[in-house]
Every structure is written in C-alpha cells, then in structure tokens.
PDB file of N, CA and C in Angstrom:
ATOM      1  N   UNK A   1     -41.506  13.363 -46.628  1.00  0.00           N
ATOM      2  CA  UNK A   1     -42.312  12.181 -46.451  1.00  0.00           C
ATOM      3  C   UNK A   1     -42.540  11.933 -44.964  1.00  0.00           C
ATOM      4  N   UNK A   2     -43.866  11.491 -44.453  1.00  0.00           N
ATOM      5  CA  UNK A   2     -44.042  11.325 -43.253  1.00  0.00           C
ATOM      6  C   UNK A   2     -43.724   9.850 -42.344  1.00  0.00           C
ATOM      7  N   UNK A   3     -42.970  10.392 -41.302  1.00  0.00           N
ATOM      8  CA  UNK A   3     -42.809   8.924 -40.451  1.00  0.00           C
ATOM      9  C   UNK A   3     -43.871   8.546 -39.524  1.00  0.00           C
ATOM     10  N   UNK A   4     -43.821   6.955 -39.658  1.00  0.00           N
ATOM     11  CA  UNK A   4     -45.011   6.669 -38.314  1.00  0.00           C
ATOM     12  C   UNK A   4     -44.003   6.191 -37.565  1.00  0.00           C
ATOM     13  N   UNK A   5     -44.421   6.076 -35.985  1.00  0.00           N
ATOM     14  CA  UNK A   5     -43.682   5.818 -34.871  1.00  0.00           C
ATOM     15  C   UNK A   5     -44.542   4.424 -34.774  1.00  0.00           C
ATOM     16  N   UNK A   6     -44.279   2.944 -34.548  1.00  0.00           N
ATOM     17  CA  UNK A   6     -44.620   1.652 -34.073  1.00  0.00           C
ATOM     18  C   UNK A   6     -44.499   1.506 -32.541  1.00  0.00           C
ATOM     19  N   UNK A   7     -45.097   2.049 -31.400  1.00  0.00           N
ATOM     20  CA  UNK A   7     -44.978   1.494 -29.973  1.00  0.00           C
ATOM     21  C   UNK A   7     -44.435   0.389 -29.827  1.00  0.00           C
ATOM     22  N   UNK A   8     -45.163  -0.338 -30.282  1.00  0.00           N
ATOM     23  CA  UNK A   8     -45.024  -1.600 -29.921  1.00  0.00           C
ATOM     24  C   UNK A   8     -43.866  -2.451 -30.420  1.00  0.00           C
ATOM     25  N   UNK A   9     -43.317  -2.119 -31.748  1.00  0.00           N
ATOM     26  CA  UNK A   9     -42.163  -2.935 -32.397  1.00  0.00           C
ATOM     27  C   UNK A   9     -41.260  -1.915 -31.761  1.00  0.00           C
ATOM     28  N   UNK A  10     -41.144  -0.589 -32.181  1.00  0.00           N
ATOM     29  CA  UNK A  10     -40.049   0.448 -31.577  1.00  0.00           C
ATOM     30  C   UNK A  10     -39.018   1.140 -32.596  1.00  0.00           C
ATOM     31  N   UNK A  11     -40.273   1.019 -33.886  1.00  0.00           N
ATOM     32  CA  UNK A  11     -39.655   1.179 -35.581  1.00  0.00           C
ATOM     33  C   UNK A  11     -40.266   2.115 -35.632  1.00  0.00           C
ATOM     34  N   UNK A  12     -39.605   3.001 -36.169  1.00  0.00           N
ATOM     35  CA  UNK A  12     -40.088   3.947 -37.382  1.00  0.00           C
ATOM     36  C   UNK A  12     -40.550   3.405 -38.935  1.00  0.00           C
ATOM     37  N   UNK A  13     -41.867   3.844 -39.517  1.00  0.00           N
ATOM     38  CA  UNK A  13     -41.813   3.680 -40.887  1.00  0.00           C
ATOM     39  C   UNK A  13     -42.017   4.733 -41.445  1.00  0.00           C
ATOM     40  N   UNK A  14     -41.744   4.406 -42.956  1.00  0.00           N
ATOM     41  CA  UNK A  14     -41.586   5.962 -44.087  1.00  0.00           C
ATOM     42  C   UNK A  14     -41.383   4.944 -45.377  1.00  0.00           C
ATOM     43  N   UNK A  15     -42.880   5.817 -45.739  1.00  0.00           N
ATOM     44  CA  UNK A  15     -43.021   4.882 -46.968  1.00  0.00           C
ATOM     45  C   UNK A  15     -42.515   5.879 -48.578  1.00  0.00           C
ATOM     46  N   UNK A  16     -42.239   5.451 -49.138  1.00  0.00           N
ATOM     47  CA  UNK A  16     -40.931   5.554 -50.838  1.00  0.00           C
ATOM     48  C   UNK A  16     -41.620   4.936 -51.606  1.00  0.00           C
ATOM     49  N   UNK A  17     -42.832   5.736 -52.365  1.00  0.00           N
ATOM     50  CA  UNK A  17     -43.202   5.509 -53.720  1.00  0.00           C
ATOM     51  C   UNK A  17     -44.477   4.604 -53.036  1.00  0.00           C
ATOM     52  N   UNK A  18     -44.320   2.851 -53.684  1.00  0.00           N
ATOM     53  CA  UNK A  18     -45.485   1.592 -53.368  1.00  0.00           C
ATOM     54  C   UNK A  18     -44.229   1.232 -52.734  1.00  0.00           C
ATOM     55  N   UNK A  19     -43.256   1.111 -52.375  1.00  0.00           N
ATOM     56  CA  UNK A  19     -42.319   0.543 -51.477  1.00  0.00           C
ATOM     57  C   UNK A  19     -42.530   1.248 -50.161  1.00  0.00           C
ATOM     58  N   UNK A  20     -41.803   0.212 -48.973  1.00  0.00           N
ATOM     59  CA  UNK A  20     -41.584   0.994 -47.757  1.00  0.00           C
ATOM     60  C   UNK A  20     -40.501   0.673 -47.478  1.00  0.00           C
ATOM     61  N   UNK A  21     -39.946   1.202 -46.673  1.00  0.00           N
ATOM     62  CA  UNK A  21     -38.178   1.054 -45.836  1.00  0.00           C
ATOM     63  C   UNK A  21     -38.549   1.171 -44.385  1.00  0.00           C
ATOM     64  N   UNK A  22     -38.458   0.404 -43.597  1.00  0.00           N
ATOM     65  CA  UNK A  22     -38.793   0.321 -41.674  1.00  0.00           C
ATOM     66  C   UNK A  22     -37.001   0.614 -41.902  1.00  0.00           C
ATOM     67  N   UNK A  23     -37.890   1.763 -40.667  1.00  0.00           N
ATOM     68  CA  UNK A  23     -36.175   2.302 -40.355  1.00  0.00           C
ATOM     69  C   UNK A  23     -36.522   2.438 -38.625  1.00  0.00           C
ATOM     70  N   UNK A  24     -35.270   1.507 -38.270  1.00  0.00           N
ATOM     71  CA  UNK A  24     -35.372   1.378 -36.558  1.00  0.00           C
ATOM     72  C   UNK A  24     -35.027   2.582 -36.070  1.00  0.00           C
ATOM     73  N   UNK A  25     -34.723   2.049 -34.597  1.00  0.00           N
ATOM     74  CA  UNK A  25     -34.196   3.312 -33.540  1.00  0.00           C
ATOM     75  C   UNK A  25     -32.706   3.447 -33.947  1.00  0.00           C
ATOM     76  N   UNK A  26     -32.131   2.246 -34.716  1.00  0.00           N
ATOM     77  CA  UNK A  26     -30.486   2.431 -34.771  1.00  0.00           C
ATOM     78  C   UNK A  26     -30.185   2.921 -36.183  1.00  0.00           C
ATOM     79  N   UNK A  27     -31.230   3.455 -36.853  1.00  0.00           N
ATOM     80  CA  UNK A  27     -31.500   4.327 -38.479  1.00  0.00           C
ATOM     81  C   UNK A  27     -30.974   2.943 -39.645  1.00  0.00           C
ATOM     82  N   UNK A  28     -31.084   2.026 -38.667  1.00  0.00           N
ATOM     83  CA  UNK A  28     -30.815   0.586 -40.235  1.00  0.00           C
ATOM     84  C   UNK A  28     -32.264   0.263 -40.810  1.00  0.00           C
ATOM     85  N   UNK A  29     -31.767   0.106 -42.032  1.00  0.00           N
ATOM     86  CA  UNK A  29     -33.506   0.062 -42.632  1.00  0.00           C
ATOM     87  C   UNK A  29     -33.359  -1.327 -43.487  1.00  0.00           C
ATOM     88  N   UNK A  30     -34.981  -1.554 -43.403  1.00  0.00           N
ATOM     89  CA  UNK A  30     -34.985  -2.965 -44.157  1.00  0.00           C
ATOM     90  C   UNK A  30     -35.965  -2.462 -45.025  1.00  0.00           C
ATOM     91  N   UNK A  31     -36.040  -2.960 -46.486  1.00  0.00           N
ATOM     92  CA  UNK A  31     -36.658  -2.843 -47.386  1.00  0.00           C
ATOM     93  C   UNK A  31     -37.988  -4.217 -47.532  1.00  0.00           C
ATOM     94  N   UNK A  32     -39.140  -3.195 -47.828  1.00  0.00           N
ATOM     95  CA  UNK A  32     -40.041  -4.228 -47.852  1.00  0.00           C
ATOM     96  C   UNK A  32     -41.351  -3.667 -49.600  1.00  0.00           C
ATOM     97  N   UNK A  33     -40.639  -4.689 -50.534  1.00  0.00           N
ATOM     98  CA  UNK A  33     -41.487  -4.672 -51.774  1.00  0.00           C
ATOM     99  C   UNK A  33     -42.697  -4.615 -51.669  1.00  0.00           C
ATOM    100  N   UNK A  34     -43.359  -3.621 -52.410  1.00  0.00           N
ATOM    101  CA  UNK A  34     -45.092  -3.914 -52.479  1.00  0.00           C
ATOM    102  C   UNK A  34     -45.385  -5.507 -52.538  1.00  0.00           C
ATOM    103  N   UNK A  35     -44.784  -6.068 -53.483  1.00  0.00           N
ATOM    104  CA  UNK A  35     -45.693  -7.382 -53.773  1.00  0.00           C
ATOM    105  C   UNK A  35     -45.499  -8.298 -53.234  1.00  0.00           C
ATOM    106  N   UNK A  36     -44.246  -8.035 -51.457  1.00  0.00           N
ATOM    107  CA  UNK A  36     -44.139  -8.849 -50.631  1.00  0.00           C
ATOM    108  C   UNK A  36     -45.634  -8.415 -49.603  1.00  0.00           C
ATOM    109  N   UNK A  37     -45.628  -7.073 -49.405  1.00  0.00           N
ATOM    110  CA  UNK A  37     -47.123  -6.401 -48.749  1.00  0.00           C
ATOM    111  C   UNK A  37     -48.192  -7.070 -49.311  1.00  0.00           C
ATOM    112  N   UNK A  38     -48.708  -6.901 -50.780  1.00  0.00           N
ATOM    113  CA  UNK A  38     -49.791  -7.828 -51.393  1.00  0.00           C
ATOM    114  C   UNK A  38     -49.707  -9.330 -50.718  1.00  0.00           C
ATOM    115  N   UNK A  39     -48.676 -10.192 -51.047  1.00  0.00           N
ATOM    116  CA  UNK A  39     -48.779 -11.627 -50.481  1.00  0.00           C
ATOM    117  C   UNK A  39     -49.090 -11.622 -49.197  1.00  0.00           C
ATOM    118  N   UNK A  40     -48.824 -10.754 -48.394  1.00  0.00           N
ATOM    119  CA  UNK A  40     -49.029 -10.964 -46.426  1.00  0.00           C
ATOM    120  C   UNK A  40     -51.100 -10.441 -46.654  1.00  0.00           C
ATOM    121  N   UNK A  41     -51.159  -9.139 -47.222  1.00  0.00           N
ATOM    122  CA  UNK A  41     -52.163  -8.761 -47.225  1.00  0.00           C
ATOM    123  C   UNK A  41     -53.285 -10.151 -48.136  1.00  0.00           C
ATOM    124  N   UNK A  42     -53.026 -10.948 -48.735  1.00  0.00           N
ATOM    125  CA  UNK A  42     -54.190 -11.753 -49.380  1.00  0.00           C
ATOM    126  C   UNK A  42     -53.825 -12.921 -48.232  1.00  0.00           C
ATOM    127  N   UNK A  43     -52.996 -13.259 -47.711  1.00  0.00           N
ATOM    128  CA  UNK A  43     -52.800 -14.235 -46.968  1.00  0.00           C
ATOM    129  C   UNK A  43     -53.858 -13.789 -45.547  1.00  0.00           C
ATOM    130  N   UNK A  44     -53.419 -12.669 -45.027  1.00  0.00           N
ATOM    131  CA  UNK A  44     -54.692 -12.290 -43.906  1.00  0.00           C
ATOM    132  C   UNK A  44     -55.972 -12.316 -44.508  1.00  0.00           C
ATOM    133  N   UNK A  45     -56.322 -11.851 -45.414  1.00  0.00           N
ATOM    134  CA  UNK A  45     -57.882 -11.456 -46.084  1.00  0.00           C
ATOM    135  C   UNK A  45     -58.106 -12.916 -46.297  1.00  0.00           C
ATOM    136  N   UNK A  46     -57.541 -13.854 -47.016  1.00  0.00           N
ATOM    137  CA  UNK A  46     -58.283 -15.210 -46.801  1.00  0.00           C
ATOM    138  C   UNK A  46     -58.703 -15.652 -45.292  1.00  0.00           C
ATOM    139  N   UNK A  47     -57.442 -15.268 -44.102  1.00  0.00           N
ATOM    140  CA  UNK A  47     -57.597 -15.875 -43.287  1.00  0.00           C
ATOM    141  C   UNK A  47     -58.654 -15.617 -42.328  1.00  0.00           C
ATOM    142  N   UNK A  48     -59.136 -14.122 -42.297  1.00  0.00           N
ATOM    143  CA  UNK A  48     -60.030 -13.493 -41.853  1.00  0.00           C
ATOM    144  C   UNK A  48     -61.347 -13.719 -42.510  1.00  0.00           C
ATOM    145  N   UNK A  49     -61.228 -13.790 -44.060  1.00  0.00           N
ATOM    146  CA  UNK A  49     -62.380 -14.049 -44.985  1.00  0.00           C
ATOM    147  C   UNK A  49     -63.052 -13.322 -45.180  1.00  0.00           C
ATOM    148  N   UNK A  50     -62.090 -12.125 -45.060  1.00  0.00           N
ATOM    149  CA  UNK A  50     -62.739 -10.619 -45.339  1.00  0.00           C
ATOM    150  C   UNK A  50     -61.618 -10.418 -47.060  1.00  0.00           C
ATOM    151  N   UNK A  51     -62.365  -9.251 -48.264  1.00  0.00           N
ATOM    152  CA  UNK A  51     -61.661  -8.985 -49.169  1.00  0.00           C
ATOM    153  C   UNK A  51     -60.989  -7.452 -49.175  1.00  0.00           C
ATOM    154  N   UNK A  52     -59.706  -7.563 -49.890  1.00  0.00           N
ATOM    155  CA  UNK A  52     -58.959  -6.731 -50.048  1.00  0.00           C
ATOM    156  C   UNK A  52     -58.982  -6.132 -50.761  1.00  0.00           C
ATOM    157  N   UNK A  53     -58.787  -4.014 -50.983  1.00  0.00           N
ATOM    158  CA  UNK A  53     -58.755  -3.695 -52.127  1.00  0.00           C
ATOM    159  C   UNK A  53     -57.080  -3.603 -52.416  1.00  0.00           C
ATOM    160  N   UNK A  54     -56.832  -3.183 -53.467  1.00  0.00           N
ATOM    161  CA  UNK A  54     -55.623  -2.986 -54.164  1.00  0.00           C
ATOM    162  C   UNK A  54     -55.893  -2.151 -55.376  1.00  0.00           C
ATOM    163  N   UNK A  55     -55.343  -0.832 -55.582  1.00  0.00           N
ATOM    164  CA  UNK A  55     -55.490   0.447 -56.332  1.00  0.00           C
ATOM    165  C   UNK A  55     -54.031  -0.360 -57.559  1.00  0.00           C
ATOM    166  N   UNK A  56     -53.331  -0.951 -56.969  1.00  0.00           N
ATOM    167  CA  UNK A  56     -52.506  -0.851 -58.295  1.00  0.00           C
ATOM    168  C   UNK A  56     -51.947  -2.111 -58.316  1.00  0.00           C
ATOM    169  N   UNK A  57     -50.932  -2.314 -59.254  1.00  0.00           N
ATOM    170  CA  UNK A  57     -50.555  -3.677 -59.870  1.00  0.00           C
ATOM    171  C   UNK A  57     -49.326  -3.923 -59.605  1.00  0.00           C
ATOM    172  N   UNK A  58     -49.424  -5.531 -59.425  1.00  0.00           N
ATOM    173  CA  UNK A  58     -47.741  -6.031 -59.399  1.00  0.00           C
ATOM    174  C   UNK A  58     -46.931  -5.729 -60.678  1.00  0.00           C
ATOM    175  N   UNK A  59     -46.249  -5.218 -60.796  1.00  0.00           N
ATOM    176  CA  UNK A  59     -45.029  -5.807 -62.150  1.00  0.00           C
ATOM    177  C   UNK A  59     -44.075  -6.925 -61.638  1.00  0.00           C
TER     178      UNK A  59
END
C-alpha cells in the first residue's frame, strides 16, 4: 500500500480499505473512519457550496 508524505503536518498517510491510519514520524498512528471523512467532507462542500461525490456508503 502506498504512503503519502504531508510537508506541512510532517505525517505520513496510508490508506486500509475506506479507512485511513496517519502514521507520524514517531510510527504512532491514529485511526480515522470513513464516515468521520464523509462528515468533514459535506461540512467543507456546504461551506464552499461546491458538491461532493461519494462512490460508496456509510454502514
């Protein structure tokens, strides 16, 4: 699976399935749920007032 490097935060990410895990410089990782991603992602798209796609579904 491929990592991205973040400049600016100083994280690594590597995404697991519709989940992701940010894994820092000190290899501790925080888990971040798709349907916490969906809520940030409709929260910008209102705020911008631009629309979002989404290929798949919350359970």
């Amino acid at each position: 699976m491929p990592r991205v490097f973040d400049k600016q935060l100083g994280v690594y990410y590597k995404a697991y399935k519709t989940d992701i895990h940010k894994i820092k410089k000190d290899t501790s990782k925080k888990y971040i749920p798709l349907k916490s991603i969906i809520v940030d992602a409709e929260i910008l798209s209102a705020f911008l007032n631009v629309p979002i796609w989404h290929a798949g579904s919350i359970n």
